[in-house]
C-alpha atoms as a PDB file:
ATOM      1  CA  UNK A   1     156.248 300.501 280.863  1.00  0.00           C
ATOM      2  CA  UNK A   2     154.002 297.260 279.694  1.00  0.00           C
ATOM      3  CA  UNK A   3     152.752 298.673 276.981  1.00  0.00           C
ATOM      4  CA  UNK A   4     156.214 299.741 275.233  1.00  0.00           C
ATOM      5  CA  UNK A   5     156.664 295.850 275.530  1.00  0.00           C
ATOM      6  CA  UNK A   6     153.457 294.669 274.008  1.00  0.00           C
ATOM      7  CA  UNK A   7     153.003 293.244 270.552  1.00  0.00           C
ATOM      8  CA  UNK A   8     150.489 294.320 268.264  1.00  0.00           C
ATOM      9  CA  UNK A   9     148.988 294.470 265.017  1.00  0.00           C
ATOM     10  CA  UNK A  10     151.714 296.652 263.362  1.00  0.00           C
ATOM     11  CA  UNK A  11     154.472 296.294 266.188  1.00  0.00           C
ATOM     12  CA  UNK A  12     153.833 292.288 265.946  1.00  0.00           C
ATOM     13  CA  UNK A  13     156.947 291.163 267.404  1.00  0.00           C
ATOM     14  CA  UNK A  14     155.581 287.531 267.764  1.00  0.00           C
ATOM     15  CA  UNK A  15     155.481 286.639 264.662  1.00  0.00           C
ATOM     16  CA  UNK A  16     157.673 284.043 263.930  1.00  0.00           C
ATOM     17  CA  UNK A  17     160.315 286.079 261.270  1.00  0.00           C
ATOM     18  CA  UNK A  18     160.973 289.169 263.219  1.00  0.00           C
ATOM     19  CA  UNK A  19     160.880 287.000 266.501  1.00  0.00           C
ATOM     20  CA  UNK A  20     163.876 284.835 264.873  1.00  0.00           C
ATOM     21  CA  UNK A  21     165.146 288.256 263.369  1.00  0.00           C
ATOM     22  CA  UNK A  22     165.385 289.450 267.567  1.00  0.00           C
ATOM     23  CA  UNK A  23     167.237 286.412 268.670  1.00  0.00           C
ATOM     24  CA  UNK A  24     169.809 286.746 265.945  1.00  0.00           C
ATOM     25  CA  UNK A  25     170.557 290.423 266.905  1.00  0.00           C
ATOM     26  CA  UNK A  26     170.541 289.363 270.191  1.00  0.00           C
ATOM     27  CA  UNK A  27     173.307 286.280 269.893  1.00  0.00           C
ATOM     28  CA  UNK A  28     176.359 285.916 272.080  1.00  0.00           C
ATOM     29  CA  UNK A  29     174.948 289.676 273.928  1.00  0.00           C
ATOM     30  CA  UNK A  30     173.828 290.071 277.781  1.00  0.00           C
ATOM     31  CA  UNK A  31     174.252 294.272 277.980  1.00  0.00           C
ATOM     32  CA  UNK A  32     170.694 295.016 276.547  1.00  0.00           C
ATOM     33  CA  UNK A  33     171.868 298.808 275.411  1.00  0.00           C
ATOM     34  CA  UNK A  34     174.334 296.972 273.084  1.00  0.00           C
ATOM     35  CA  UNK A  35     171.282 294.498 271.916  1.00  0.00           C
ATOM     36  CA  UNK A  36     169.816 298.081 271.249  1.00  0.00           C
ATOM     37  CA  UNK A  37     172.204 299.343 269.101  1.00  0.00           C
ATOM     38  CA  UNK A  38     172.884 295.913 267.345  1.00  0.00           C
ATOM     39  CA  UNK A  39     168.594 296.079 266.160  1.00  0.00           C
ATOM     40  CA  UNK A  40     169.077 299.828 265.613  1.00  0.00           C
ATOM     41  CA  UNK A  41     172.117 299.694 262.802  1.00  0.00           C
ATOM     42  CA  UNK A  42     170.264 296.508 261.396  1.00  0.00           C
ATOM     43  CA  UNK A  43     167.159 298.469 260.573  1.00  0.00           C
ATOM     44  CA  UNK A  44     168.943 301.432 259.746  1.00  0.00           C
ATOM     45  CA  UNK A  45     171.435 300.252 257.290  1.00  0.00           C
ATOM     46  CA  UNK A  46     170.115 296.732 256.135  1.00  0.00           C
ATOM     47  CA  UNK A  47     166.161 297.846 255.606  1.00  0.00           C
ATOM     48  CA  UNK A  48     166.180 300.231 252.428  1.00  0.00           C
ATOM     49  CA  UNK A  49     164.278 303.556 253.219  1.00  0.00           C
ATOM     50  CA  UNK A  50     161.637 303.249 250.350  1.00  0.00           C
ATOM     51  CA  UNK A  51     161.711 306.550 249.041  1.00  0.00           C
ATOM     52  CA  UNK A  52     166.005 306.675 248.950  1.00  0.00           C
ATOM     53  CA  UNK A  53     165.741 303.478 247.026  1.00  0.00           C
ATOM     54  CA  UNK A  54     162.467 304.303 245.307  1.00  0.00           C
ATOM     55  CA  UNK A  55     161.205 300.544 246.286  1.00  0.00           C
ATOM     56  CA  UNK A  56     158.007 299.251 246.426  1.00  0.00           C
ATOM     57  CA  UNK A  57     155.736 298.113 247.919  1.00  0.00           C
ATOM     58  CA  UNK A  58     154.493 299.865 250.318  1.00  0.00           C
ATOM     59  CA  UNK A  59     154.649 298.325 253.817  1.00  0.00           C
ATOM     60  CA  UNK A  60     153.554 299.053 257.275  1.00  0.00           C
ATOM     61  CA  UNK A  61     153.578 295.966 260.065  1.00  0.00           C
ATOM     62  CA  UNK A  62     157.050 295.298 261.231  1.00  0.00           C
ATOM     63  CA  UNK A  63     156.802 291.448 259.811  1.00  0.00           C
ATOM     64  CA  UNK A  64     156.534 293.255 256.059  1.00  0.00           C
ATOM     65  CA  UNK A  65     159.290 295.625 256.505  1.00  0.00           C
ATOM     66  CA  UNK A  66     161.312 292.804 257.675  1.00  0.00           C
ATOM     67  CA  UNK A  67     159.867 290.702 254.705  1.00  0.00           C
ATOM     68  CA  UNK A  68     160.292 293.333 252.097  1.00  0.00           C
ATOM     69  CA  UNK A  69     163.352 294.976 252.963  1.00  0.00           C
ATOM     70  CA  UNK A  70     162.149 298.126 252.978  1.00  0.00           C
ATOM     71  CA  UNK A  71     160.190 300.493 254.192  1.00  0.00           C
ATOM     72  CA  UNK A  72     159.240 305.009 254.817  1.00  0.00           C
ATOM     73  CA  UNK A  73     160.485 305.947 258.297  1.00  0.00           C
ATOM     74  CA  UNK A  74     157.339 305.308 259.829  1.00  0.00           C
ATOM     75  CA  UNK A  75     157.723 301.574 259.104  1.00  0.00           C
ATOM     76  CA  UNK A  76     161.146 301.068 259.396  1.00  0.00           C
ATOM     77  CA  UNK A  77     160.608 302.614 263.205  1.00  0.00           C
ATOM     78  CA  UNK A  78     158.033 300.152 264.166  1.00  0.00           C
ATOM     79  CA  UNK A  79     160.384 297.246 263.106  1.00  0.00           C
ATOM     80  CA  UNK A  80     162.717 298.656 265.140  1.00  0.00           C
ATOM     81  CA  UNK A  81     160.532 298.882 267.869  1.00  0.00           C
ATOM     82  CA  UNK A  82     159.055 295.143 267.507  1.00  0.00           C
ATOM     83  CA  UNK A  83     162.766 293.804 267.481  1.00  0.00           C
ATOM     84  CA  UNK A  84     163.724 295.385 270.499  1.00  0.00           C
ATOM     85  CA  UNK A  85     160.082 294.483 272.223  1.00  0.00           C
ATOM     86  CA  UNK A  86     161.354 291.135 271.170  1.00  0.00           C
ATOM     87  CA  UNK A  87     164.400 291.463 272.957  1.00  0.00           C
ATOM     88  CA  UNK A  88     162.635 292.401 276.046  1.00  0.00           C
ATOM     89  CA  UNK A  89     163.524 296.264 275.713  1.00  0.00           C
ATOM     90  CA  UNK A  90     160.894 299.018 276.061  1.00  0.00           C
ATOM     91  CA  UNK A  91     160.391 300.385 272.594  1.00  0.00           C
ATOM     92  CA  UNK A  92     158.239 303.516 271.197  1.00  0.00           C
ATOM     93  CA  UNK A  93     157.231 305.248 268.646  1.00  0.00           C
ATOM     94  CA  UNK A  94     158.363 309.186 268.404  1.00  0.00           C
ATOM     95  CA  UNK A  95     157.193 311.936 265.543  1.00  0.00           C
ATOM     96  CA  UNK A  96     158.692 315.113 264.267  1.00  0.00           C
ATOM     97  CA  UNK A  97     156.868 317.466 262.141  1.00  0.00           C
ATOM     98  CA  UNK A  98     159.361 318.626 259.601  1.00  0.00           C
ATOM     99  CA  UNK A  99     159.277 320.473 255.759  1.00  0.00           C
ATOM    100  CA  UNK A 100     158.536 318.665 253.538  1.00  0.00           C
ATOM    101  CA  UNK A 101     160.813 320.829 251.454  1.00  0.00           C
ATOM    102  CA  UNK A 102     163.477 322.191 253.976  1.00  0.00           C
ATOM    103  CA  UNK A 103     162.062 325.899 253.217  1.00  0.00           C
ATOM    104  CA  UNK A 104     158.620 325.741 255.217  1.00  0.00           C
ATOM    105  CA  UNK A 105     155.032 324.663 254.174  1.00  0.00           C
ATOM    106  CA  UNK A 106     154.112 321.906 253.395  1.00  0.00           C
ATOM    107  CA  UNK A 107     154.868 320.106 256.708  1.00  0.00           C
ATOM    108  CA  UNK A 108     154.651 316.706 257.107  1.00  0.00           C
ATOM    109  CA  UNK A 109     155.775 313.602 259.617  1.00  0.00           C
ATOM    110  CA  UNK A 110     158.922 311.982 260.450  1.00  0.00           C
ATOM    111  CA  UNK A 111     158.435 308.620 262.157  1.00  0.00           C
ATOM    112  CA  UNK A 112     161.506 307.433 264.651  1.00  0.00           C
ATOM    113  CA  UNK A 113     161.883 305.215 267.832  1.00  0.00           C
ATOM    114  CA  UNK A 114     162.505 306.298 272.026  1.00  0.00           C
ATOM    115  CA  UNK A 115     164.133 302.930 273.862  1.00  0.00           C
ATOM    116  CA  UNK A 116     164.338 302.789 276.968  1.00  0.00           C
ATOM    117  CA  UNK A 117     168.329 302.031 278.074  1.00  0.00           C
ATOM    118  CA  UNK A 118     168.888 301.237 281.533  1.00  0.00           C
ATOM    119  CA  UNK A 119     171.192 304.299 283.233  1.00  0.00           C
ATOM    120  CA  UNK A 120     170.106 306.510 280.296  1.00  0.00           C
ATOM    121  CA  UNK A 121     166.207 306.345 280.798  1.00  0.00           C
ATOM    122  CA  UNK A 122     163.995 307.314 277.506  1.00  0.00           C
ATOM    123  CA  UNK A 123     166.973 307.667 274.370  1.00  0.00           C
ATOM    124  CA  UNK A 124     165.631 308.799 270.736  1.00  0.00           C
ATOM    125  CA  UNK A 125     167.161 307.031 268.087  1.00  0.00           C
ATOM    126  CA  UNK A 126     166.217 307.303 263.892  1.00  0.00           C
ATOM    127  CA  UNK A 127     166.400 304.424 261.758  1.00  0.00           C
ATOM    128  CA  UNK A 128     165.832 306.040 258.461  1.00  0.00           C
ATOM    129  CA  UNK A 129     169.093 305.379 257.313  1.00  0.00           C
ATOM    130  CA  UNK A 130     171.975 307.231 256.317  1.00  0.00           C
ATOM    131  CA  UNK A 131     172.729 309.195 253.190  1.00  0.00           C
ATOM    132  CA  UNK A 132     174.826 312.428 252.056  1.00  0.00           C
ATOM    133  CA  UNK A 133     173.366 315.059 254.817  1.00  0.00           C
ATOM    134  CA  UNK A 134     171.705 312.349 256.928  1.00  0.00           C
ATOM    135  CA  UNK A 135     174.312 310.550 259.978  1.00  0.00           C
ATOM    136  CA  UNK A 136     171.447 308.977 262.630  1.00  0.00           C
ATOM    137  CA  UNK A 137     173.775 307.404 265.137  1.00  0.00           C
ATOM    138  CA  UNK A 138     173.281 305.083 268.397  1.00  0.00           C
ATOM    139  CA  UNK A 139     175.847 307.182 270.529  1.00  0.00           C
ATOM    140  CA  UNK A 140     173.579 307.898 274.476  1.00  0.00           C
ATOM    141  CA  UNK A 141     173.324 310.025 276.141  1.00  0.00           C
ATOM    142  CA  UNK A 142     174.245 312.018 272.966  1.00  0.00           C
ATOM    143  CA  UNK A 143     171.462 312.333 270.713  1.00  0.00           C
ATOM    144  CA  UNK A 144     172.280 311.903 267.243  1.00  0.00           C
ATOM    145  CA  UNK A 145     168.794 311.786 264.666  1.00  0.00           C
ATOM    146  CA  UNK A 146     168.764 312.063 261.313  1.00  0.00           C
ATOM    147  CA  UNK A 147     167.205 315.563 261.228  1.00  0.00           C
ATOM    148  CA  UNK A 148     167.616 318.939 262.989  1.00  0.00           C
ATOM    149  CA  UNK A 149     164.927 321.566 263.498  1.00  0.00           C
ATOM    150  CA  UNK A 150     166.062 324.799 261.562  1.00  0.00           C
ATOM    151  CA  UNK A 151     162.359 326.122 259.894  1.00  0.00           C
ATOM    152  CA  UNK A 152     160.021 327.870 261.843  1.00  0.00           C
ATOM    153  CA  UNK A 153     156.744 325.466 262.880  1.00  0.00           C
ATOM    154  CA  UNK A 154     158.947 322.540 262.555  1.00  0.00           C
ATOM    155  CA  UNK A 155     158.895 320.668 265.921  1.00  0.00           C
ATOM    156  CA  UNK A 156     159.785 317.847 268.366  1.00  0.00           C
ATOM    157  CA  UNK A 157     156.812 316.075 269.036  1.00  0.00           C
ATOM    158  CA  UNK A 158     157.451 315.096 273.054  1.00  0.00           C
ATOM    159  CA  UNK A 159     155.323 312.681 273.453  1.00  0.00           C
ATOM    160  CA  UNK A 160     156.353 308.322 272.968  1.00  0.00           C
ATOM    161  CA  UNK A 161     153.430 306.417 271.807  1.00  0.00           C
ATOM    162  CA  UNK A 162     153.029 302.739 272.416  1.00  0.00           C
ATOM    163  CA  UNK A 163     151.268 302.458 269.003  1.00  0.00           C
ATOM    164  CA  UNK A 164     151.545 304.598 265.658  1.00  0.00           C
ATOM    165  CA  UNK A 165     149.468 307.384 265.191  1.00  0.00           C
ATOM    166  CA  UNK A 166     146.717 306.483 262.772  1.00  0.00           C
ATOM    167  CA  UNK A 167     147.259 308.920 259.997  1.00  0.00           C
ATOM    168  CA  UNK A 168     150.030 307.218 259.495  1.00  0.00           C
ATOM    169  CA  UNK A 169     149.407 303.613 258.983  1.00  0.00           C
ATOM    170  CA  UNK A 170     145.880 305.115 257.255  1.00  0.00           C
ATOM    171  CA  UNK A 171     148.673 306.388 254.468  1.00  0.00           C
ATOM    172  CA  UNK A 172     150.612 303.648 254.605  1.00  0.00           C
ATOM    173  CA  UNK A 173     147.922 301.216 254.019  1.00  0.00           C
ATOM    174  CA  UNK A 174     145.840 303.351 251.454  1.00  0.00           C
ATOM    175  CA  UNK A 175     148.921 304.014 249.072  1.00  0.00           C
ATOM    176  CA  UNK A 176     149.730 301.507 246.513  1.00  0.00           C
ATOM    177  CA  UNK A 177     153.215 302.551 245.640  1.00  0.00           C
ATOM    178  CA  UNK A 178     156.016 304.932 247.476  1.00  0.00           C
ATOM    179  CA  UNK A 179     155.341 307.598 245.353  1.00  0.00           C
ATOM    180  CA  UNK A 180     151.913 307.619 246.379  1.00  0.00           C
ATOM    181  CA  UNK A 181     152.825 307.939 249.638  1.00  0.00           C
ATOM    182  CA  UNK A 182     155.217 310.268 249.195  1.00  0.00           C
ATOM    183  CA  UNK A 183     152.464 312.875 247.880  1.00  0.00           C
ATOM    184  CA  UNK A 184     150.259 312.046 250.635  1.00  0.00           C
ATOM    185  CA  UNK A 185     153.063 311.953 253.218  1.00  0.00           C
ATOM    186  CA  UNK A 186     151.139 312.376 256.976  1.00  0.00           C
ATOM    187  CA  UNK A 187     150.999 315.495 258.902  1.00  0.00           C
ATOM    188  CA  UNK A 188     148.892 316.758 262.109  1.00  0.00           C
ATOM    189  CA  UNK A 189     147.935 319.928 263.468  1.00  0.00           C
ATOM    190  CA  UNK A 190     150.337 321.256 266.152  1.00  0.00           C
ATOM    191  CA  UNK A 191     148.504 323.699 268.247  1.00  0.00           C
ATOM    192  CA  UNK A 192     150.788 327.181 268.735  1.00  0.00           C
ATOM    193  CA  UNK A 193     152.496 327.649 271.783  1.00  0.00           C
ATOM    194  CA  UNK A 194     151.101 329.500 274.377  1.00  0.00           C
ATOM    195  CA  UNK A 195     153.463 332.586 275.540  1.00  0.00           C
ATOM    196  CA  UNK A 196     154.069 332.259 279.456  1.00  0.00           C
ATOM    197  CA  UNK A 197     153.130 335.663 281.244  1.00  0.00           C
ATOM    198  CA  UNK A 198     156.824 335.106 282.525  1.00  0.00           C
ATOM    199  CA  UNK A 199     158.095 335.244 279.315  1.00  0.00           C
ATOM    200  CA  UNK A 200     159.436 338.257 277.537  1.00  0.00           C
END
């Protein structure tokens, strides 16, 4: 669980703004899941998803998104993650592939956040924010994210990495402006799944 507490070069939790940022969540609260929820509708309602808003720049490390006021998915999950690491609270980094267009290829990724919430275990939440079609929601065990699977090859990545994938912070430090990013939004390979000889 250490390393969904560490700080880093992107998730850098230390320094000084998002640390302050962490402790004013965190006032007058002693039940960590509600410190949770407190980071999660900060970054999900006060950080301006850059495309919605069309805002530049571009950022990436949790101190710029928190400097900025804005960020694409992918950064507004790892300041998420850094002000809940800051808060002592195991934080991660989860990934859908999704369509880009709602209607199949091109696919790309969706960045959101797994915290770990003590009597609930590993809990997905998205910080994207909210908009007409969109209600992400801090409501465990019930898991409420800001998008739903409903195209073939779209998919629930399973896994909850300590530290973003490098595609994306490669795109979000190459690009120069959100709609730069937006054409070169990240996507992986997802290998097909392998039909059980007990399936049918």
């Amino acid at each position: 669980m250490q390393q969904y507490l560490q700080a880093s070069e992107i998730i850098n939790w230390q320094h000084p703004a998002v640390l302050a940022k962490a402790r004013e969540l965190a006032a007058g609260l002693n039940d960590k899941t509600e410190i949770a929820r407190r980071c999660f509708e900060f970054v999900r309602d006060q950080i301006r998803h850059s495309w919605d808003y069309r805002q530049n720049p571009v950022t990436c490390t949790a101190s710029d998104v928190l400097e900025q006021g804005t960020g694409y998915c992918y950064a507004k999950s790892h300041l998420l993650a850094a002000l809940l690491r800051a808060n002592g609270i195991a934080a991660g980094l989860c990934y859908q592939r999704l369509s880009a267009g709602d209607s199949g290829p091109p696919y790309c990724l969706h960045g959101l956040n797994a915290v770990w919430l003590e009597g609930y275990g590993w809990y997905r939440i998205d910080p994207r924010g909210n908009k007409p079609g969109v209600d992400a929601q801090f409501c465990p065990p019930m898991e409420r994210l800001a998008f739903q699977l409903h195209v073939p090859d779209e998919v629930d990545l399973p896994e909850i990495w300590p530290e973003p994938l490098a595609v994306v912070v490669q795109v979000l430090t190459a690009c120069a402006t959100v709609e730069e990013v937006y054409n070169n939004l990240p996507d992986i390979e997802v290998l097909p799944k392998i039909r059980s000889r007990y399936e049918t």
